[in-house]
Structures are given as structure tokens and as C-alpha cells.
PDB file of N, CA and C in Angstrom:
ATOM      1  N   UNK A   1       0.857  -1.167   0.000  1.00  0.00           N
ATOM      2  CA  UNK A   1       0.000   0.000   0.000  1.00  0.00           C
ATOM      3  C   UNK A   1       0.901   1.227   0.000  1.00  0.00           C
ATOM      4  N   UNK A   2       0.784   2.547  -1.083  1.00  0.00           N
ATOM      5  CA  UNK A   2       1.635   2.904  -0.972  1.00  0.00           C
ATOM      6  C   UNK A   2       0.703   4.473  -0.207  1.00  0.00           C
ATOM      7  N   UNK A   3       1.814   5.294   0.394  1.00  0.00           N
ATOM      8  CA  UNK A   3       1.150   6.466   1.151  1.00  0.00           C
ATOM      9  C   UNK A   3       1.464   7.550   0.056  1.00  0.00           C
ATOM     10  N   UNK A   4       0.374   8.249   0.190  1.00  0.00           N
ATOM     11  CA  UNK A   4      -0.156   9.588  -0.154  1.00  0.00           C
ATOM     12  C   UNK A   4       0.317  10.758   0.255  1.00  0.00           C
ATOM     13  N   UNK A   5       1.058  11.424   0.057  1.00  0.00           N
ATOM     14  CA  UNK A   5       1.033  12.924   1.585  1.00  0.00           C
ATOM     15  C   UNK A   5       0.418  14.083   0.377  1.00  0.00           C
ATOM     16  N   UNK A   6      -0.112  14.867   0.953  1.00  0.00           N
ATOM     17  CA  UNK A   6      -1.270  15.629   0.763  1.00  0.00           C
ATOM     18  C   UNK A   6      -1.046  17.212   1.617  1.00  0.00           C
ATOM     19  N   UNK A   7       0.248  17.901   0.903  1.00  0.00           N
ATOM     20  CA  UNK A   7       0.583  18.725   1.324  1.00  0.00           C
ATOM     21  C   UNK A   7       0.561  19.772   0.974  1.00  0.00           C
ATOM     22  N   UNK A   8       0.364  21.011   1.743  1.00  0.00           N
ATOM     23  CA  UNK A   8       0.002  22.549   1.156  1.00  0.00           C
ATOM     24  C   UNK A   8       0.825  23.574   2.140  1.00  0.00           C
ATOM     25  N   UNK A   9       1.009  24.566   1.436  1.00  0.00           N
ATOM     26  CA  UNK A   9       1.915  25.884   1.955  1.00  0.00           C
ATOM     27  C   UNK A   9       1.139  26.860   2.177  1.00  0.00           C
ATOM     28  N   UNK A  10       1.255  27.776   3.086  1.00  0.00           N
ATOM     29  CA  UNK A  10       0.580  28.749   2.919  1.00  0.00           C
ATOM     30  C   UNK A  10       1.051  30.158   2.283  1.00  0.00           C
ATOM     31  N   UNK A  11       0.114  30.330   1.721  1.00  0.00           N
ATOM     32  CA  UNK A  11       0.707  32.024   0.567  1.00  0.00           C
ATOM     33  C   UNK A  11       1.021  33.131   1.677  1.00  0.00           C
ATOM     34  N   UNK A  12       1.667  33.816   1.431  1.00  0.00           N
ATOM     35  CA  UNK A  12       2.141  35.164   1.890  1.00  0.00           C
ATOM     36  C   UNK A  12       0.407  35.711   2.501  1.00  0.00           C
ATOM     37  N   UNK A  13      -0.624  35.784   1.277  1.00  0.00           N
ATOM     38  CA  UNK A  13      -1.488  36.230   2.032  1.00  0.00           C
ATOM     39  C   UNK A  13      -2.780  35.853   2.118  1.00  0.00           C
ATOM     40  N   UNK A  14      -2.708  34.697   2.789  1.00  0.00           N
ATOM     41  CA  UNK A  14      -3.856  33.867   3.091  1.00  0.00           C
ATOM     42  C   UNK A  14      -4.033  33.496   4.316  1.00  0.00           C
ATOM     43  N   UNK A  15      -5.730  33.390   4.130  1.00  0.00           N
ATOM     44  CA  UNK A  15      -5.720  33.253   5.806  1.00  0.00           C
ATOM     45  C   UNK A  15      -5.895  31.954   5.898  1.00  0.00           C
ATOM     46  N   UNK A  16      -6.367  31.159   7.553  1.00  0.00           N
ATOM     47  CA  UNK A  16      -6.117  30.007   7.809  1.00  0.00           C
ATOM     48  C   UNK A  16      -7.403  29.213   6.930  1.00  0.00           C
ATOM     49  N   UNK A  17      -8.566  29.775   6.850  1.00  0.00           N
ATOM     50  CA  UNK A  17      -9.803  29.079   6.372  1.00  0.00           C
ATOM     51  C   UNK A  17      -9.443  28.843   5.102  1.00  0.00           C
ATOM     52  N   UNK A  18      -8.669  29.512   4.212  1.00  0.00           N
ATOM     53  CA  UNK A  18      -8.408  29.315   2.655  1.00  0.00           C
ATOM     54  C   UNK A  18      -7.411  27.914   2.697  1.00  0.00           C
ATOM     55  N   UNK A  19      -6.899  28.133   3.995  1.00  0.00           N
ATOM     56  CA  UNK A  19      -5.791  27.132   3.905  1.00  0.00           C
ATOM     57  C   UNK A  19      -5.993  25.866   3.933  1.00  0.00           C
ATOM     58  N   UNK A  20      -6.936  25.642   5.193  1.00  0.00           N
ATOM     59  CA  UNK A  20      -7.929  24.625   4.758  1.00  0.00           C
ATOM     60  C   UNK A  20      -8.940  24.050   4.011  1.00  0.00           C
ATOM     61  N   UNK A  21      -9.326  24.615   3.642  1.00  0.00           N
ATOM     62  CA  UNK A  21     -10.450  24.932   2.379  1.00  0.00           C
ATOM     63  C   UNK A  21      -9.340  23.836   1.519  1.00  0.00           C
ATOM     64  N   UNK A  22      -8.327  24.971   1.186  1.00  0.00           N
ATOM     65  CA  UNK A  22      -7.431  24.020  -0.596  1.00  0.00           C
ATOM     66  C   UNK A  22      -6.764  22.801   0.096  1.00  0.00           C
ATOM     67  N   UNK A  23      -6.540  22.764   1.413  1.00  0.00           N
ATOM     68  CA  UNK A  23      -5.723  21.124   1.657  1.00  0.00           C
ATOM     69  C   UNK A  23      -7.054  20.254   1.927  1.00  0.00           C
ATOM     70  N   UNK A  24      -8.396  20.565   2.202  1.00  0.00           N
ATOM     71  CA  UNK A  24      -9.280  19.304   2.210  1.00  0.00           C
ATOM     72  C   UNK A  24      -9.791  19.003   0.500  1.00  0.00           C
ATOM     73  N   UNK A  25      -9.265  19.947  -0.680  1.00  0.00           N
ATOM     74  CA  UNK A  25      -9.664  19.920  -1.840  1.00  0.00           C
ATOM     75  C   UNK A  25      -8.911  18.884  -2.268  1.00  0.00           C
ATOM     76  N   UNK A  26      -7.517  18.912  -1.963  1.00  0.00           N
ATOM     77  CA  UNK A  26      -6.075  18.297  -2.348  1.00  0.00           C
ATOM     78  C   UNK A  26      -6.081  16.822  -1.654  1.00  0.00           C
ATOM     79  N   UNK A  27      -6.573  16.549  -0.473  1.00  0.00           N
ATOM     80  CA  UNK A  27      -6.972  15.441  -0.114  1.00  0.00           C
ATOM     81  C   UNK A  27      -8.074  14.537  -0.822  1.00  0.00           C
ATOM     82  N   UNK A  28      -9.217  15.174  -1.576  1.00  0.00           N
ATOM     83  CA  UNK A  28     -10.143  14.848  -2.032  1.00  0.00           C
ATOM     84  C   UNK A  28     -10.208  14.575  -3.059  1.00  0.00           C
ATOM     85  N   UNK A  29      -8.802  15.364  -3.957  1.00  0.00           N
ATOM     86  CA  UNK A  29      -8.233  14.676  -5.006  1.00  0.00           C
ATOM     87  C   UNK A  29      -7.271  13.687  -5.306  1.00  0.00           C
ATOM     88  N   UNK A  30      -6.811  13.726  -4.318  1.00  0.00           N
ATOM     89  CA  UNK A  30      -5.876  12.181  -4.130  1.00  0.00           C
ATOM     90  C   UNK A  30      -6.601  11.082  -3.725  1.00  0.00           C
ATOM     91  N   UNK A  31      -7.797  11.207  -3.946  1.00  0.00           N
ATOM     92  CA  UNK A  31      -8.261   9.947  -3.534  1.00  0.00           C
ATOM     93  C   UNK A  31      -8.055   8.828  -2.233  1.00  0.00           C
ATOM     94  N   UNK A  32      -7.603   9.476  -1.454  1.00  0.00           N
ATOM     95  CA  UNK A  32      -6.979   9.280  -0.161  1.00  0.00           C
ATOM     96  C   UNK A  32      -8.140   8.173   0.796  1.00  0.00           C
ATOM     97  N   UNK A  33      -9.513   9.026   0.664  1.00  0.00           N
ATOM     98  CA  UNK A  33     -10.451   8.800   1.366  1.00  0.00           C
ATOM     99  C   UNK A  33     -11.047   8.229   0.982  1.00  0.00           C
ATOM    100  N   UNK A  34     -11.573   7.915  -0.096  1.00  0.00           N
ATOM    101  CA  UNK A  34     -12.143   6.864  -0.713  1.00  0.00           C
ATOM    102  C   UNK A  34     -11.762   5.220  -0.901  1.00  0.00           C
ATOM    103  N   UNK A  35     -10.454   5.710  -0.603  1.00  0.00           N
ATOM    104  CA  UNK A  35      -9.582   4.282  -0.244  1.00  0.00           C
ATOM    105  C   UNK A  35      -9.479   3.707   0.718  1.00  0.00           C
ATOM    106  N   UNK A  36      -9.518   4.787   2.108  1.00  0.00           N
ATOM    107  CA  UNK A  36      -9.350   4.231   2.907  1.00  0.00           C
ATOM    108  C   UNK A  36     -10.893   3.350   3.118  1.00  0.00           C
ATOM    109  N   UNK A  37     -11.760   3.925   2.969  1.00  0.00           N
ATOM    110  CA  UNK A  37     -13.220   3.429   3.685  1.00  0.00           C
ATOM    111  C   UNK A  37     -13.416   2.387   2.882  1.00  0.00           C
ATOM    112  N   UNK A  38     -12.940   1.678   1.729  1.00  0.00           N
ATOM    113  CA  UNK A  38     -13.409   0.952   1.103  1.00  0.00           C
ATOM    114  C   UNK A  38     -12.717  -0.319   1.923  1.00  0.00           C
ATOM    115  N   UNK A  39     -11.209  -0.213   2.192  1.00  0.00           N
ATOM    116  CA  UNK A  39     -10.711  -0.974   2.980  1.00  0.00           C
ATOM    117  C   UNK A  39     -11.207  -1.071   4.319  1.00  0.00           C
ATOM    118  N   UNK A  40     -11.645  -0.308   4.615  1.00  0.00           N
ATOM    119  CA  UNK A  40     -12.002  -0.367   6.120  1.00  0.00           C
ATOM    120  C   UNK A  40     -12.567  -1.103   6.975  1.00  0.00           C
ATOM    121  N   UNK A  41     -13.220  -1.857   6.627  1.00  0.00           N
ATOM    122  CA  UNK A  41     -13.926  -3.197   7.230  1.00  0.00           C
ATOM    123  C   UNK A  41     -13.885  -4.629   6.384  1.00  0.00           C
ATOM    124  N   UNK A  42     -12.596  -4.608   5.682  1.00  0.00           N
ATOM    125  CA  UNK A  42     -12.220  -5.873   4.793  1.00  0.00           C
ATOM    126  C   UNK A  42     -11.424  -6.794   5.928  1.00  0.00           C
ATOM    127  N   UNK A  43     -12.310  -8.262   5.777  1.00  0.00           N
ATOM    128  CA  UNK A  43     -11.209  -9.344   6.665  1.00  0.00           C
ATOM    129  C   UNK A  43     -10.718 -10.301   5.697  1.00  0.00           C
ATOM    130  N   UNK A  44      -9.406 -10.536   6.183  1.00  0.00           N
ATOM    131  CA  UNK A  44      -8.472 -11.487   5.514  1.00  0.00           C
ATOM    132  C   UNK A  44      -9.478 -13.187   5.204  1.00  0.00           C
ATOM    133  N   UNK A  45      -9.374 -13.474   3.978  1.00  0.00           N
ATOM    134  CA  UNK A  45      -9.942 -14.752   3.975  1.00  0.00           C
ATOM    135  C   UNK A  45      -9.358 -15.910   5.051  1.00  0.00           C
ATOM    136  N   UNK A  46     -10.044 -16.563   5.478  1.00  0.00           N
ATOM    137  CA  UNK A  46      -9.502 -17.875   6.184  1.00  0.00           C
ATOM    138  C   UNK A  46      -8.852 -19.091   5.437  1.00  0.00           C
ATOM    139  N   UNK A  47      -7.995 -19.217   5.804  1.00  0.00           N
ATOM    140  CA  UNK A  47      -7.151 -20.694   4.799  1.00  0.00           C
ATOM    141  C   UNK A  47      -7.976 -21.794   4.382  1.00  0.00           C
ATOM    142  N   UNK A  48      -7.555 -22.355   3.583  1.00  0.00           N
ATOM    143  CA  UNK A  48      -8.419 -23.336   3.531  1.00  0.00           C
ATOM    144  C   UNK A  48      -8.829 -24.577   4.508  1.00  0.00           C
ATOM    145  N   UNK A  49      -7.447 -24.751   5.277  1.00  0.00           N
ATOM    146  CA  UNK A  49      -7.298 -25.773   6.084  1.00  0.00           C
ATOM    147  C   UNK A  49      -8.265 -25.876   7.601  1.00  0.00           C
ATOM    148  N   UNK A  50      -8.380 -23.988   7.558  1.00  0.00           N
ATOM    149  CA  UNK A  50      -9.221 -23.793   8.728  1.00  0.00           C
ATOM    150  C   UNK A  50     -10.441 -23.982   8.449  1.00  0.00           C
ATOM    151  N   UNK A  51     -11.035 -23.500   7.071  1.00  0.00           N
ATOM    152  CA  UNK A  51     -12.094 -23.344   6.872  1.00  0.00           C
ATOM    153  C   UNK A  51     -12.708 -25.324   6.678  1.00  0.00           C
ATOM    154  N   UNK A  52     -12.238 -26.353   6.185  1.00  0.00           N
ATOM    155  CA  UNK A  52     -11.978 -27.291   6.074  1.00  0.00           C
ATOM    156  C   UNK A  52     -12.437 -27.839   7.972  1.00  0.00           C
ATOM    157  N   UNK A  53     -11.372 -27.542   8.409  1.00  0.00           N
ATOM    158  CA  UNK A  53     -11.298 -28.175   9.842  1.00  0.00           C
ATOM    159  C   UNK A  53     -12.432 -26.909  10.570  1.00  0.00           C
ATOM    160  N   UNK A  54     -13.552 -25.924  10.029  1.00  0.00           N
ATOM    161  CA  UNK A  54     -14.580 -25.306  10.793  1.00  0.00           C
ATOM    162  C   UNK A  54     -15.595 -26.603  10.395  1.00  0.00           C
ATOM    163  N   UNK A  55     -15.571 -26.923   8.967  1.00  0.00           N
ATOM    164  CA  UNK A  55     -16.631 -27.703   8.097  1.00  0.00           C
ATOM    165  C   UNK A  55     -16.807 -28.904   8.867  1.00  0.00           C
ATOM    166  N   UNK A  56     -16.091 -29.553   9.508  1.00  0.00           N
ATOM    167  CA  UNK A  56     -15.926 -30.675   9.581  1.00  0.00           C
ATOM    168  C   UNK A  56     -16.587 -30.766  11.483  1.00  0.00           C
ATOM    169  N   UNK A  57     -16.042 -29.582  12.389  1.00  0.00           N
ATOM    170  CA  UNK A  57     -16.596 -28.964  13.208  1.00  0.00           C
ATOM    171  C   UNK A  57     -18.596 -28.805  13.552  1.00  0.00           C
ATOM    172  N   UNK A  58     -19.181 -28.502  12.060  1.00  0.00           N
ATOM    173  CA  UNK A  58     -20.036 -28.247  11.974  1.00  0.00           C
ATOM    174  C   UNK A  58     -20.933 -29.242  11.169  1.00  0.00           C
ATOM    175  N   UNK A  59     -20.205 -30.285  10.502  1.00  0.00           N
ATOM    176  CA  UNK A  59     -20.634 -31.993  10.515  1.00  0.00           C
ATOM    177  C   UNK A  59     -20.933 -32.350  11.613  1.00  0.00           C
ATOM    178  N   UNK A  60     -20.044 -32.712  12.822  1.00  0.00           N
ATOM    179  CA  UNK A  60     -20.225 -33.379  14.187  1.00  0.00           C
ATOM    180  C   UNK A  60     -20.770 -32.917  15.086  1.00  0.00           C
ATOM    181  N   UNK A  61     -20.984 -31.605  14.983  1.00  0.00           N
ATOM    182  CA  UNK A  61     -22.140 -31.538  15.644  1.00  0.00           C
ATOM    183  C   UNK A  61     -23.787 -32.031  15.201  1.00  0.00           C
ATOM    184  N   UNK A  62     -24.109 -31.960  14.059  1.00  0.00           N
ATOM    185  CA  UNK A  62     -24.829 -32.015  13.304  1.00  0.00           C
ATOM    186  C   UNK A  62     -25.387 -33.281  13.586  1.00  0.00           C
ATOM    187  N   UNK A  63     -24.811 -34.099  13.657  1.00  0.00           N
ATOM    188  CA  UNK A  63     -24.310 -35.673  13.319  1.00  0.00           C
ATOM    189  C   UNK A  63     -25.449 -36.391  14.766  1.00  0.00           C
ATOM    190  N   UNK A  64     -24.260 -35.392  16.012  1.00  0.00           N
ATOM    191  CA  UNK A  64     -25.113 -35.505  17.167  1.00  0.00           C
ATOM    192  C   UNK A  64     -25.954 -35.092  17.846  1.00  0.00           C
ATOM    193  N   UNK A  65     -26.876 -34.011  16.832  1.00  0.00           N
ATOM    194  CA  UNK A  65     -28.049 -33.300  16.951  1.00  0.00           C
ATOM    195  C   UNK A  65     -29.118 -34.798  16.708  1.00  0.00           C
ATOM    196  N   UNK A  66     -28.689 -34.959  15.248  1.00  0.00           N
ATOM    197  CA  UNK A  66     -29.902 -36.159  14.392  1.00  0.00           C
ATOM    198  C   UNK A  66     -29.465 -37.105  15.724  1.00  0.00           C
ATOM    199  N   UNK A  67     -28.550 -37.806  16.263  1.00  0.00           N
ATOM    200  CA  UNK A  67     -28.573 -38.540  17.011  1.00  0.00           C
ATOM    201  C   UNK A  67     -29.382 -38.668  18.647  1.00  0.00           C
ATOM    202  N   UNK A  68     -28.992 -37.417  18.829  1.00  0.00           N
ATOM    203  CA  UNK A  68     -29.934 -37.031  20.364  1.00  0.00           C
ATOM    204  C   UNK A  68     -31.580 -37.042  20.035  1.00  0.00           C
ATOM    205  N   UNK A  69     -31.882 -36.275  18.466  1.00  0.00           N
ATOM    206  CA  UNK A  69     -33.433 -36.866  18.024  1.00  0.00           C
ATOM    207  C   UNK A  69     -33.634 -37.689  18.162  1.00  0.00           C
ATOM    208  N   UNK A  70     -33.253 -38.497  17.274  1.00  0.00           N
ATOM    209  CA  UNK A  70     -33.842 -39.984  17.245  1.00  0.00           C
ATOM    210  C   UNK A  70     -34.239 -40.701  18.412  1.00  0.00           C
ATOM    211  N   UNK A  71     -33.057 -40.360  19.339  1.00  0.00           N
ATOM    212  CA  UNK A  71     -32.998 -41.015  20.832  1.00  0.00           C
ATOM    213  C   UNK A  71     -34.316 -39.968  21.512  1.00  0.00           C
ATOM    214  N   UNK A  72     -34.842 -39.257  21.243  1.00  0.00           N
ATOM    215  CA  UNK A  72     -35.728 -38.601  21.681  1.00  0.00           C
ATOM    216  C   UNK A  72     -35.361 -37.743  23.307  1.00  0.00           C
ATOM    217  N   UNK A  73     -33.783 -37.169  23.078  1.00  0.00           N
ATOM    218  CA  UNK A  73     -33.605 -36.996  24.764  1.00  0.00           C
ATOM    219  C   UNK A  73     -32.839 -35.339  24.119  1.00  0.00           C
ATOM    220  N   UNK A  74     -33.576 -34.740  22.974  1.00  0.00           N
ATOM    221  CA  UNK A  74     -33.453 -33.093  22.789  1.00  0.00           C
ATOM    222  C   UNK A  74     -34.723 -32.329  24.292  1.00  0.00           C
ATOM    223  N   UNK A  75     -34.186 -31.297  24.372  1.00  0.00           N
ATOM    224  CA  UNK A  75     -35.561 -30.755  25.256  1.00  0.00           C
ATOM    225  C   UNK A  75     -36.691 -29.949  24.330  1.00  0.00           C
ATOM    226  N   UNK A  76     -37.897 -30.227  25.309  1.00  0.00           N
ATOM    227  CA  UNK A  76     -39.240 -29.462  23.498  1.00  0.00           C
ATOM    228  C   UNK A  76     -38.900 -28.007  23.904  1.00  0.00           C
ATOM    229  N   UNK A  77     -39.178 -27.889  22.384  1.00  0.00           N
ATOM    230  CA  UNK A  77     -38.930 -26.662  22.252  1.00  0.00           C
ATOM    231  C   UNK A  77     -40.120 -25.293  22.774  1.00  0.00           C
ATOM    232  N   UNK A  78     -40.236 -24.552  23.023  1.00  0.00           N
ATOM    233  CA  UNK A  78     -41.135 -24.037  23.362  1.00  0.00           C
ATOM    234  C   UNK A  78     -41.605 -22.911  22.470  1.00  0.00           C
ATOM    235  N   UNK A  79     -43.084 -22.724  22.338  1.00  0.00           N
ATOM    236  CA  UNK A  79     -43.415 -22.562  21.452  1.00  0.00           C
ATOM    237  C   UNK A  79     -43.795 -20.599  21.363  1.00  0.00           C
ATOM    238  N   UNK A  80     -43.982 -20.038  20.344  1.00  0.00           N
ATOM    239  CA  UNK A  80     -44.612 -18.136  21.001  1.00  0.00           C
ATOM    240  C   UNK A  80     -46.241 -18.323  20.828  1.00  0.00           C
ATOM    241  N   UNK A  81     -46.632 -17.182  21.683  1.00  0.00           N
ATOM    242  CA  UNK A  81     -48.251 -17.107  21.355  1.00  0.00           C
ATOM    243  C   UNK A  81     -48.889 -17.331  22.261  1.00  0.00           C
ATOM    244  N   UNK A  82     -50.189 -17.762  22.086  1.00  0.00           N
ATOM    245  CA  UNK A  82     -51.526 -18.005  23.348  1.00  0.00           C
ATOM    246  C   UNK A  82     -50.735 -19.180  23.905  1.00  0.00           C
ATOM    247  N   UNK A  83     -50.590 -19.473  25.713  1.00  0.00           N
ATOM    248  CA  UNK A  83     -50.843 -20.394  26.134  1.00  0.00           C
ATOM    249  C   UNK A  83     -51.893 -21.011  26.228  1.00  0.00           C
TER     250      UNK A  83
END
């Protein structure tokens, strides 16, 4: 990722609001900000090996859900609405 700097001088006769004014323009043209937010809530994919060994995680349980059914020893579920 490479960095941006986004830098401004001030003229002999300018005041501070102009100054800011042209460095949030100069930021806005570097595209600075638009980059960052796009990245901003990106997560790294998971390997395969993990994702593999979650899958396999979420077989066995599974496995011993249908099993505790059958055996009829889940608790009932309870239901919404009129008693």
C-alpha cells in the first residue's frame, strides 16, 4: 500500500480558512479517502485448512443433533403465542 502525503503551503497572504479549504480539496483529489473506507472493514480470507477443519466442526455436531433426536432426549422446544 503505498502512502499519499497531501501537502500545502501557505501564501504570503492567506488566511487560515483558505488554507484549509485548498488542503481538504487536495486530499479529495488524491483519492486518499475513498480508499481508505473501502478498505475499512475488509477481513483477511480464512485458509483453507481452517475453513476445512470449521466444516468438519459443523458436521459433528450435526451428526449428534440427528442422534440425540432420534434417541428422543433433545428438550421441546417451546413454542410463542396463546398459552
Amino acid at each position: 500500500m503505498s502512502t499519499v502525503n497531501a501537502e500545502v503551503k501557505k501564501n504570503n497572504n492567506e488566511n487560515a480558512v483558505s488554507l484549509i479549504r485548498r488542503f481538504t480539496k487536495r486530499v479529495q483529489g488524491s483519492g486518499v479517502i475513498p480508499r481508505v473506507r473501502s478498505i475499512r472493514y475488509s477481513q483477511r480470507q480464512p485458509n483453507h485448512s481452517k475453513m476445512k477443519k470449521n466444516a468438519l466442526v459443523v458436521l459433528g455436531m450435526r451428526k449428534e443433533y440427528e442422534l440425540l433426536e432420534k434417541l428422543g432426549k433433545l428438550p421441546e422446544k417451546k413454542t410463542k403465542g396463546r398459552r
